[in-house]
PDB file of N, CA and C in Angstrom:
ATOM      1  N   UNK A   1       2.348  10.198  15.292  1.00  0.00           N
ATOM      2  CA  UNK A   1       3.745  10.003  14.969  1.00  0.00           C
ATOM      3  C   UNK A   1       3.878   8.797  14.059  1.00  0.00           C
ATOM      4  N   UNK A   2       4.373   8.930  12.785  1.00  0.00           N
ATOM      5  CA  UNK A   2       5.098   7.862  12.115  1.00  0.00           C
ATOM      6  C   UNK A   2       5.929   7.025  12.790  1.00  0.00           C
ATOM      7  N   UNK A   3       5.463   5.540  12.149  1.00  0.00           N
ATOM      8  CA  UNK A   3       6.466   4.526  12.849  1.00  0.00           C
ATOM      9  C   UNK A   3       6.484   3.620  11.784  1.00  0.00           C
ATOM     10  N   UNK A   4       8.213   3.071  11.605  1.00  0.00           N
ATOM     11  CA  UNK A   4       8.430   2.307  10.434  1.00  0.00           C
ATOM     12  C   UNK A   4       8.443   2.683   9.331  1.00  0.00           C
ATOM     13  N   UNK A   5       8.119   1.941   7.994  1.00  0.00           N
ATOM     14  CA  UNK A   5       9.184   3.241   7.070  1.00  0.00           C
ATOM     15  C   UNK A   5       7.746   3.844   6.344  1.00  0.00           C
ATOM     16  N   UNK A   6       6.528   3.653   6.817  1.00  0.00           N
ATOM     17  CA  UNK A   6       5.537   4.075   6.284  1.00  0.00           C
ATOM     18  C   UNK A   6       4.624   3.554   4.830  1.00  0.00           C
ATOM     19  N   UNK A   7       4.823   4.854   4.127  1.00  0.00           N
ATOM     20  CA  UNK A   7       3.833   4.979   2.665  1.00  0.00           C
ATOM     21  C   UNK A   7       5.004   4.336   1.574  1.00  0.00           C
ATOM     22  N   UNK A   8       6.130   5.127   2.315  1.00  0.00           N
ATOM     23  CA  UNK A   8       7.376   4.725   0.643  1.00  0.00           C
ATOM     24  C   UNK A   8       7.214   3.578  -0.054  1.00  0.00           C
ATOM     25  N   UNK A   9       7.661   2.352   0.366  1.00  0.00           N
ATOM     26  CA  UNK A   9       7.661   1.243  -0.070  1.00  0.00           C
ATOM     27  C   UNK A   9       6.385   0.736  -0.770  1.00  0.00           C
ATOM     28  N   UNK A  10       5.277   1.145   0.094  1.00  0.00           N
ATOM     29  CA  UNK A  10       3.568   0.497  -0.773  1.00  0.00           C
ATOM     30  C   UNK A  10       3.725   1.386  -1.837  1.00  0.00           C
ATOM     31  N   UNK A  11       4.174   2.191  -2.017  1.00  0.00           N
ATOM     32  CA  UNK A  11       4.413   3.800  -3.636  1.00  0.00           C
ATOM     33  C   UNK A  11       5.356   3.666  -4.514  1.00  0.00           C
ATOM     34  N   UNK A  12       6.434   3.102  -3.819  1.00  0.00           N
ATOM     35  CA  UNK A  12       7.486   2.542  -5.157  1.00  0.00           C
ATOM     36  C   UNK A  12       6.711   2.050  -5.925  1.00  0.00           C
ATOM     37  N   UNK A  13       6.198   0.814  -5.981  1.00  0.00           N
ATOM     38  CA  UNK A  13       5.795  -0.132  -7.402  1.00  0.00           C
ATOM     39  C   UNK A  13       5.387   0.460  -8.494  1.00  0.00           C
ATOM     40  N   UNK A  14       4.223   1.827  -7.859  1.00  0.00           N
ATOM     41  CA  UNK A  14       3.220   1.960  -8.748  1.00  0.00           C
ATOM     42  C   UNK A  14       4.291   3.358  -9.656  1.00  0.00           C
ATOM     43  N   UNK A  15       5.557   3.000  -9.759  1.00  0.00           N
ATOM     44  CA  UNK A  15       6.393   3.770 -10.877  1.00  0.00           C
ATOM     45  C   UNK A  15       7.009   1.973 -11.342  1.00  0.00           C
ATOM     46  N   UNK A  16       6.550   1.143 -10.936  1.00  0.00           N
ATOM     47  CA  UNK A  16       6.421  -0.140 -12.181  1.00  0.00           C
ATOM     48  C   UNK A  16       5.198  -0.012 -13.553  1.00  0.00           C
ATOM     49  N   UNK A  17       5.844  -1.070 -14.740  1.00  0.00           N
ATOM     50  CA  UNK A  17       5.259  -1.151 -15.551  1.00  0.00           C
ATOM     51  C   UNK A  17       3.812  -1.974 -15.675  1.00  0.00           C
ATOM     52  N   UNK A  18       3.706  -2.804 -14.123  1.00  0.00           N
ATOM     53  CA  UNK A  18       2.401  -3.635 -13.873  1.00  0.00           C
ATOM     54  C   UNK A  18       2.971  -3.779 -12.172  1.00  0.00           C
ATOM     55  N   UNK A  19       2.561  -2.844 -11.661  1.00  0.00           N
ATOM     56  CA  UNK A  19       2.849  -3.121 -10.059  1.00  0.00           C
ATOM     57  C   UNK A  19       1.554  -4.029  -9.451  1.00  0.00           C
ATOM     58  N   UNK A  20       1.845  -4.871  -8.688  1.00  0.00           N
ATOM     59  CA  UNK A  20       0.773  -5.676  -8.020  1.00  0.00           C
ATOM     60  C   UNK A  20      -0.360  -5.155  -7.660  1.00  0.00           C
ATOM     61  N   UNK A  21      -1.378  -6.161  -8.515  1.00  0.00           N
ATOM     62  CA  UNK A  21      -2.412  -6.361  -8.396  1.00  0.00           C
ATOM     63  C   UNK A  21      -3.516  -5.606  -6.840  1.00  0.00           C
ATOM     64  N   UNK A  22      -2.779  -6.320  -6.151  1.00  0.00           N
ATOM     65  CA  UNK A  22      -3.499  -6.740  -4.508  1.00  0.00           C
ATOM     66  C   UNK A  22      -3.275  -4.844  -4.088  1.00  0.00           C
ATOM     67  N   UNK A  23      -1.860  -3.998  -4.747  1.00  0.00           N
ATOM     68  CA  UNK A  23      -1.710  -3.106  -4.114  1.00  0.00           C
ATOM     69  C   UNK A  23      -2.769  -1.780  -4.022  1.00  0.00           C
ATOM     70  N   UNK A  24      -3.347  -1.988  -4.901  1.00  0.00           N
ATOM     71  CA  UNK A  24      -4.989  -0.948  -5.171  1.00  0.00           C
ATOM     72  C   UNK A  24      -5.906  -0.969  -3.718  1.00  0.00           C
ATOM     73  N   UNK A  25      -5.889  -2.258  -3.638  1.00  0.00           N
ATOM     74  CA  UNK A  25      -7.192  -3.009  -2.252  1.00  0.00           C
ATOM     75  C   UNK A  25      -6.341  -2.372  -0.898  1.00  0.00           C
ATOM     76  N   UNK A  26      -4.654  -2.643  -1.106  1.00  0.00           N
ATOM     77  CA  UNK A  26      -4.387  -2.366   0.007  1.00  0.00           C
ATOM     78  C   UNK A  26      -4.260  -0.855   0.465  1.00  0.00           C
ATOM     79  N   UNK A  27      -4.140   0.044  -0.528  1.00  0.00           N
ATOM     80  CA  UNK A  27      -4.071   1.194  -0.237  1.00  0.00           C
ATOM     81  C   UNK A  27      -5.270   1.701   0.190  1.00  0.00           C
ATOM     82  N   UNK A  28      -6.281   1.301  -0.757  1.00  0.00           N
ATOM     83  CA  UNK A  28      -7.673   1.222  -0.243  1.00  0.00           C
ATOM     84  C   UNK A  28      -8.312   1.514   0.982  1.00  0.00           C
ATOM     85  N   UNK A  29      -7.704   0.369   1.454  1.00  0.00           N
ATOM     86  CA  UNK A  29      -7.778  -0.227   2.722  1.00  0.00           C
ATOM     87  C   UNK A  29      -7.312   0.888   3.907  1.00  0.00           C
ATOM     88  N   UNK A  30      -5.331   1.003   3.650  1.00  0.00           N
ATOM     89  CA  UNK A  30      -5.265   2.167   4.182  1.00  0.00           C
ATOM     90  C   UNK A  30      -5.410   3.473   4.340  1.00  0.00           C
ATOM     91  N   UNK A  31      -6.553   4.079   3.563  1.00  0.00           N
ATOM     92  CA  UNK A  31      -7.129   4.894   3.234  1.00  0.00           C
ATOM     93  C   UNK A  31      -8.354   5.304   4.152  1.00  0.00           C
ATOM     94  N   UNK A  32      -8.718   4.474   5.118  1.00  0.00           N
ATOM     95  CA  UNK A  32      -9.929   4.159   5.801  1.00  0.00           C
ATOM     96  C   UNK A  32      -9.404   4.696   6.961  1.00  0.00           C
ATOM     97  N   UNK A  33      -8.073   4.873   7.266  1.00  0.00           N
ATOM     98  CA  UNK A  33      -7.178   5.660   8.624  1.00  0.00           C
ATOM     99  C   UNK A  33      -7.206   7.012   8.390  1.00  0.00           C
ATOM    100  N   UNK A  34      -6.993   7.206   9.121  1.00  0.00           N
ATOM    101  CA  UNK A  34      -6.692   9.071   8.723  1.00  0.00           C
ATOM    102  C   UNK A  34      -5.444   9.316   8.672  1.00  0.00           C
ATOM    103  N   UNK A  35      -4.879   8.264   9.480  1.00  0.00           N
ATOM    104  CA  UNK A  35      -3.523   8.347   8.926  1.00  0.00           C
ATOM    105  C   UNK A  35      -2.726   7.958   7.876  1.00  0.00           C
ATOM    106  N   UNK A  36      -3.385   7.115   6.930  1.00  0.00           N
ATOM    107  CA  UNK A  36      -3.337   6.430   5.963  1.00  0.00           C
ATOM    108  C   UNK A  36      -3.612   7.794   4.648  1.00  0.00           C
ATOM    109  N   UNK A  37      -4.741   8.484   5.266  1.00  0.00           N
ATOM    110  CA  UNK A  37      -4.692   9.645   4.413  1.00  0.00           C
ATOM    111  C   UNK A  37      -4.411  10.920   4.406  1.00  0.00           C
ATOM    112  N   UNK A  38      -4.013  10.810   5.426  1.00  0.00           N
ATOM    113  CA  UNK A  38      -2.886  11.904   5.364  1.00  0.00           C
ATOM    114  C   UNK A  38      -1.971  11.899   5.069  1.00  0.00           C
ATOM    115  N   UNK A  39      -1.178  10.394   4.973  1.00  0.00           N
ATOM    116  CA  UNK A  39       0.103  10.143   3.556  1.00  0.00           C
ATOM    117  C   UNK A  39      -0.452  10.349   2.689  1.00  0.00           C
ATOM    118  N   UNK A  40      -1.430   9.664   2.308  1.00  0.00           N
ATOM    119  CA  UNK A  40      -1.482   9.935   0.645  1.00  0.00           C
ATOM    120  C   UNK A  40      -1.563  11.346   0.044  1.00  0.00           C
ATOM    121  N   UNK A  41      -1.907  11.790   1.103  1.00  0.00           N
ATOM    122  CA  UNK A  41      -2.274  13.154   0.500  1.00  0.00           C
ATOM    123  C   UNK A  41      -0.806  14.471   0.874  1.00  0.00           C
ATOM    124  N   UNK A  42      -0.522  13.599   1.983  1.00  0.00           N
ATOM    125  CA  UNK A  42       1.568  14.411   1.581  1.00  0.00           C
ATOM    126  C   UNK A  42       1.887  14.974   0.284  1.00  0.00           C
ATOM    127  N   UNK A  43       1.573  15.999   0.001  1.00  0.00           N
ATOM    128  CA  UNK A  43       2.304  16.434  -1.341  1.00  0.00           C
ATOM    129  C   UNK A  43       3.481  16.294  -1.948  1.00  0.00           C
ATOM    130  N   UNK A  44       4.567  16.563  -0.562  1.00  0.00           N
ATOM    131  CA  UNK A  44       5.682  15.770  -0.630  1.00  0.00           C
ATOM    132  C   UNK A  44       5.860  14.183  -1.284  1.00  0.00           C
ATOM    133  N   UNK A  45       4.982  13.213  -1.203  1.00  0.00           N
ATOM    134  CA  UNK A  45       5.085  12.281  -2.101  1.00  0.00           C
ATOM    135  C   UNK A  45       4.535  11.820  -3.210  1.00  0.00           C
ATOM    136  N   UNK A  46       3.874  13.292  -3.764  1.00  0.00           N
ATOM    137  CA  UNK A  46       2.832  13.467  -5.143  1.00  0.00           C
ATOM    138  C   UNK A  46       2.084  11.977  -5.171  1.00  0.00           C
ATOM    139  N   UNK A  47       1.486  11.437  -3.913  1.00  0.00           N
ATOM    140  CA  UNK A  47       1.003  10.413  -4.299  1.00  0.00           C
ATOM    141  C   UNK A  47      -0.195  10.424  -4.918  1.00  0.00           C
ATOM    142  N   UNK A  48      -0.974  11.363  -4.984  1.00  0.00           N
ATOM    143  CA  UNK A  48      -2.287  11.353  -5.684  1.00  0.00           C
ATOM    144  C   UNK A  48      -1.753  11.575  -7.184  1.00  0.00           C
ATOM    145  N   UNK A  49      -0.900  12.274  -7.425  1.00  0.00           N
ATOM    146  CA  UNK A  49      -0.246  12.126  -9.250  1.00  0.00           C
ATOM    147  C   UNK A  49      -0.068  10.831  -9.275  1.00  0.00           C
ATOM    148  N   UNK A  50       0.740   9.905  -8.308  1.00  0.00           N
ATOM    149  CA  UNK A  50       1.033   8.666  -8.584  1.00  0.00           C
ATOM    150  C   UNK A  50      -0.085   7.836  -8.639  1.00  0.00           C
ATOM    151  N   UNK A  51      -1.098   7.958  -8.506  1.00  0.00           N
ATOM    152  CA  UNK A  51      -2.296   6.837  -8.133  1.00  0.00           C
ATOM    153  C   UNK A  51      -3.177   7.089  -9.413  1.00  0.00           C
ATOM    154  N   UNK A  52      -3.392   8.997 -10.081  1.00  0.00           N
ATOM    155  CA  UNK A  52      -4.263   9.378 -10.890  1.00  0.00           C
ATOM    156  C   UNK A  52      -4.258   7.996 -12.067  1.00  0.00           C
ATOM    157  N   UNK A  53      -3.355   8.074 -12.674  1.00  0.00           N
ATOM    158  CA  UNK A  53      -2.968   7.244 -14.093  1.00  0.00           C
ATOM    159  C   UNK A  53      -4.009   5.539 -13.555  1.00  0.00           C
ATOM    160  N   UNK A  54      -3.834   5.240 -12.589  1.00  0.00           N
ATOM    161  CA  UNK A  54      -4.113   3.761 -12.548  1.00  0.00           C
ATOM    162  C   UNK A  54      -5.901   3.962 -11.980  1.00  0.00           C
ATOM    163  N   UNK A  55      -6.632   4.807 -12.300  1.00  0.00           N
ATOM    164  CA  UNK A  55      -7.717   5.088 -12.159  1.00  0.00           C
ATOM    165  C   UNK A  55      -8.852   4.474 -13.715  1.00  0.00           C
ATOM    166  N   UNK A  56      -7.538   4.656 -14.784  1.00  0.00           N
ATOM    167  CA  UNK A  56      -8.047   4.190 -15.676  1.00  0.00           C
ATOM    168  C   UNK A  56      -7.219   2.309 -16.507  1.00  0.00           C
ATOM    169  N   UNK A  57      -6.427   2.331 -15.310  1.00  0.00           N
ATOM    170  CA  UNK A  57      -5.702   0.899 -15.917  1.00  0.00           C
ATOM    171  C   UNK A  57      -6.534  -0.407 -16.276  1.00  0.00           C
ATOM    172  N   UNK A  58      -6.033  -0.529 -17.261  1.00  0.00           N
ATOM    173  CA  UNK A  58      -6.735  -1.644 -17.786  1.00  0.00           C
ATOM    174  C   UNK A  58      -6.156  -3.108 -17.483  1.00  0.00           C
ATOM    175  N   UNK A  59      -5.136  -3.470 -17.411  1.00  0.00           N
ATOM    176  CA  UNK A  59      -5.125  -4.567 -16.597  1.00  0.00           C
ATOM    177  C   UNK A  59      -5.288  -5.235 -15.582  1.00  0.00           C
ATOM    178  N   UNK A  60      -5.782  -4.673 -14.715  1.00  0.00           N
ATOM    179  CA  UNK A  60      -6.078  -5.323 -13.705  1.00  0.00           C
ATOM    180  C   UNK A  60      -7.263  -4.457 -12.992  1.00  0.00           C
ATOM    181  N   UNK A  61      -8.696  -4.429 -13.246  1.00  0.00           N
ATOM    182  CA  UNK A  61      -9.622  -4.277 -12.309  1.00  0.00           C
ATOM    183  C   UNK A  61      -9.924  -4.145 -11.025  1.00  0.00           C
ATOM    184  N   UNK A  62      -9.187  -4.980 -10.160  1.00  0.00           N
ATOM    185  CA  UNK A  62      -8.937  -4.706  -8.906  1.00  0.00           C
ATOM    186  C   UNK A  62      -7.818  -3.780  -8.245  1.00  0.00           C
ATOM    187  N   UNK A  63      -6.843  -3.748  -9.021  1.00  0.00           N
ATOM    188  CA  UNK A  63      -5.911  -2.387  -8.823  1.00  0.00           C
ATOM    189  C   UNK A  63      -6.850  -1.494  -9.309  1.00  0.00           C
ATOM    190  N   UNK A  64      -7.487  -1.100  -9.949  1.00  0.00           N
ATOM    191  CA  UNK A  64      -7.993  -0.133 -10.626  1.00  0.00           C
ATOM    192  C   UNK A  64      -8.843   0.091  -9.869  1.00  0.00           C
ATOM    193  N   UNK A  65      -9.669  -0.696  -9.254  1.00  0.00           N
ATOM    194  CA  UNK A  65     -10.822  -0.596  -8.113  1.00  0.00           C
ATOM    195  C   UNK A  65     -10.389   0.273  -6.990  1.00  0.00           C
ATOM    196  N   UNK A  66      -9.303  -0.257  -6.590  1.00  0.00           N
ATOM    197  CA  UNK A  66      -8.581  -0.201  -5.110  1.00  0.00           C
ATOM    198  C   UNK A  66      -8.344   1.172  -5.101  1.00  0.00           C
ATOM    199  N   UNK A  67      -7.170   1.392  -6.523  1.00  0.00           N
ATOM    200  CA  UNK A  67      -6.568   2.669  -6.630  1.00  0.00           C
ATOM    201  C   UNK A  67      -7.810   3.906  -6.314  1.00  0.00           C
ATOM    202  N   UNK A  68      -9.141   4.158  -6.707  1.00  0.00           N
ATOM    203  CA  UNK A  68     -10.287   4.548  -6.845  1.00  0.00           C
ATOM    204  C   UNK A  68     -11.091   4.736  -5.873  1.00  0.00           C
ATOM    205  N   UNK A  69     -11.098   3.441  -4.768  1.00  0.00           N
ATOM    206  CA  UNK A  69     -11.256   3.464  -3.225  1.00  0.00           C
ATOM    207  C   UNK A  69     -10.686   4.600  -2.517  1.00  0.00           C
ATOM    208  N   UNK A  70      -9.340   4.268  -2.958  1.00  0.00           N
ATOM    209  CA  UNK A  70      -8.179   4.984  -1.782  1.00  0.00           C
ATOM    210  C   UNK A  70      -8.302   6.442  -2.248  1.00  0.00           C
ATOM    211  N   UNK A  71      -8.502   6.821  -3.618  1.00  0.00           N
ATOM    212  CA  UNK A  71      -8.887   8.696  -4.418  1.00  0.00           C
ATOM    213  C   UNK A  71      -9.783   8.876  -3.127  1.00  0.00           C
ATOM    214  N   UNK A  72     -11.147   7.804  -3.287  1.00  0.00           N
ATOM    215  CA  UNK A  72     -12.564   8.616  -2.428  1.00  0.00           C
ATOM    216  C   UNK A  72     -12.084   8.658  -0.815  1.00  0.00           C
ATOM    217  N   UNK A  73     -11.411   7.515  -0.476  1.00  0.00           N
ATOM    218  CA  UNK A  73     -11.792   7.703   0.747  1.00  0.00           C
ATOM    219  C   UNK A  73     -10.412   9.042   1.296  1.00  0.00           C
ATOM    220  N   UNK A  74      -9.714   9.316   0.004  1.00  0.00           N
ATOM    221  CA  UNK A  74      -9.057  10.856   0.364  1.00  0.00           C
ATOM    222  C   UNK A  74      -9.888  11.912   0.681  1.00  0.00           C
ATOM    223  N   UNK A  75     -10.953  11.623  -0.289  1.00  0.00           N
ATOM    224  CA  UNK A  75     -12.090  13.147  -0.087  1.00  0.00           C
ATOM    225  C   UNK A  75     -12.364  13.334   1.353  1.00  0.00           C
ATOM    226  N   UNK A  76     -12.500  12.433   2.296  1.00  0.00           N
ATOM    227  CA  UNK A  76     -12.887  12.497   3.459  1.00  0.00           C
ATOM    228  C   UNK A  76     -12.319  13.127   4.391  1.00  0.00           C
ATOM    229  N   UNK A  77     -10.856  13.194   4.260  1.00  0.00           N
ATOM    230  CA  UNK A  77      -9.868  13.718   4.776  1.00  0.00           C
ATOM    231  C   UNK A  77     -10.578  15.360   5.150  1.00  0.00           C
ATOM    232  N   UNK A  78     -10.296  15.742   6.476  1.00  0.00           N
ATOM    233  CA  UNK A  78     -10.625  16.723   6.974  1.00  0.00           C
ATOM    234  C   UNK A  78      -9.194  17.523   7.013  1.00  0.00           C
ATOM    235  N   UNK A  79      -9.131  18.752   6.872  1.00  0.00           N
ATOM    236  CA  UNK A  79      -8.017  19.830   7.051  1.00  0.00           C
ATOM    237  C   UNK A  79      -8.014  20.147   8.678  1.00  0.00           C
ATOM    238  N   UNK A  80      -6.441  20.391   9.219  1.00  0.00           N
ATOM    239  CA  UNK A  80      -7.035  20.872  10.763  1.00  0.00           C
ATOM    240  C   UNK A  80      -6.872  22.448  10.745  1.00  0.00           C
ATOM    241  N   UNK A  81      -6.329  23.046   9.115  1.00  0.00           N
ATOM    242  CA  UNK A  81      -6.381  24.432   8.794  1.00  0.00           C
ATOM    243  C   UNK A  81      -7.267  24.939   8.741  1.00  0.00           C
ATOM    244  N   UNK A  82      -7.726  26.357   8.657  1.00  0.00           N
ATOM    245  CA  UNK A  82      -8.776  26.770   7.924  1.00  0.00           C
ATOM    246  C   UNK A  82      -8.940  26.563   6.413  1.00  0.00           C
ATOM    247  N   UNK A  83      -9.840  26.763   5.898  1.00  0.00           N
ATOM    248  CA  UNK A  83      -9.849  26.597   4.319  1.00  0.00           C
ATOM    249  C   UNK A  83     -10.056  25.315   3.712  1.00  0.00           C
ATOM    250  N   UNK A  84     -10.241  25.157   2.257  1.00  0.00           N
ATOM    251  CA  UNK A  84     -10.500  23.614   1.995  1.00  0.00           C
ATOM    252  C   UNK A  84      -9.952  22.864   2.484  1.00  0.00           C
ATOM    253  N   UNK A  85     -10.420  21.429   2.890  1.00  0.00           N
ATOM    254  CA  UNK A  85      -9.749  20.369   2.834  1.00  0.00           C
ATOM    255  C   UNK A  85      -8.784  19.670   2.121  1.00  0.00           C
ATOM    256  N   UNK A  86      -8.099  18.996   2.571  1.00  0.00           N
ATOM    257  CA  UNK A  86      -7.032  17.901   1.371  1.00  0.00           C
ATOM    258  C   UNK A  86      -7.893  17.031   0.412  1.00  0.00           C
ATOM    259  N   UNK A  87      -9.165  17.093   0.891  1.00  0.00           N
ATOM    260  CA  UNK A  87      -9.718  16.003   0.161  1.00  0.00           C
ATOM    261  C   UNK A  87     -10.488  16.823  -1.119  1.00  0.00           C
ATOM    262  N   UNK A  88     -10.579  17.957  -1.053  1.00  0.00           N
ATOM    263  CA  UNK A  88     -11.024  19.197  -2.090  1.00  0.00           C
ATOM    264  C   UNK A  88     -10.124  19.914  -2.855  1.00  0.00           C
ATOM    265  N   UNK A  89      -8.919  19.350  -2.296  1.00  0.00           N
ATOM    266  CA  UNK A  89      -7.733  19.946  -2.764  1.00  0.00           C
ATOM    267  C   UNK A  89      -7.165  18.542  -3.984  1.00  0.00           C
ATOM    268  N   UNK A  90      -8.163  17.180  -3.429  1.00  0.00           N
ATOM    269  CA  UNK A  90      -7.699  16.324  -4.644  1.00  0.00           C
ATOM    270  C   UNK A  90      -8.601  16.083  -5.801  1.00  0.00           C
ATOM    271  N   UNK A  91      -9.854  16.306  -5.255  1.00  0.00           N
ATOM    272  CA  UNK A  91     -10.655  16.913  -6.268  1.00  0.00           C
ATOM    273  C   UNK A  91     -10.291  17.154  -7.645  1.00  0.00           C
ATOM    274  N   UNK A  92      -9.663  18.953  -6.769  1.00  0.00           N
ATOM    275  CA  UNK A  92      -9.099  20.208  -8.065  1.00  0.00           C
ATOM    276  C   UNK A  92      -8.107  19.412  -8.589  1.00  0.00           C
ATOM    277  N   UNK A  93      -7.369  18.042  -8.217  1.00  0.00           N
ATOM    278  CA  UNK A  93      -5.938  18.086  -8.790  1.00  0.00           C
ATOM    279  C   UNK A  93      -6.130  16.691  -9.817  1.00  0.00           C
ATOM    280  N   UNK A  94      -7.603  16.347  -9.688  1.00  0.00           N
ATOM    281  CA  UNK A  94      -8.244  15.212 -10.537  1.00  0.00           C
ATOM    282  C   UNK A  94      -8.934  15.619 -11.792  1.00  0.00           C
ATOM    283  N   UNK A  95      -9.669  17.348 -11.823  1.00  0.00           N
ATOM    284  CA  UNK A  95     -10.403  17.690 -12.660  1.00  0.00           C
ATOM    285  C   UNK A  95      -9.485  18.556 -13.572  1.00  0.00           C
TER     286      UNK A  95
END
């Protein structure tokens, strides 16, 4: 069960023109939950469209790092459906 206002707020920025630095590491970070990736991977909040673009950002390396962390450690993501995973499903939506 969700508690508190979640993913929204860490996802706003990155529709800024230089959203913080630190926020790459932290998504990263929450990416290492399963619950962490199972937001990201909510389609409902196209967050993997939102993250794709900063895979190649050039200002800041460590967003760029982070953002890149948090893609892989999506792959991990197990489905409790039959059929591919979410994390094969971000794959296809990267290539």
């Amino acid at each position: 069960r969700e508690r508190g206002l979640g993913l929204a707020p860490l996802l706003q920025p990155l529709g800024e023109p230089r959203p913080p630095a630190q926020l790459g590491p932290l998504l990263c970070n929450l990416s290492q939950l399963p619950e962490g990736r199972r937001g990201l991977l909510d389609r409902s909040r196209c967050s993997v469209q939102r993250l794709l673009p900063f895979t190649q950002y050039k200002d800041s390396v460590v967003h760029r790092r982070g953002v890149v962390g948090a893609l892989r450690n999506c792959c991990f993501e197990s489905g409790e459906s039959p059929g591919p995973s979410p994390g094969a499903a971000l794959v296809r939506q990267a290539a």
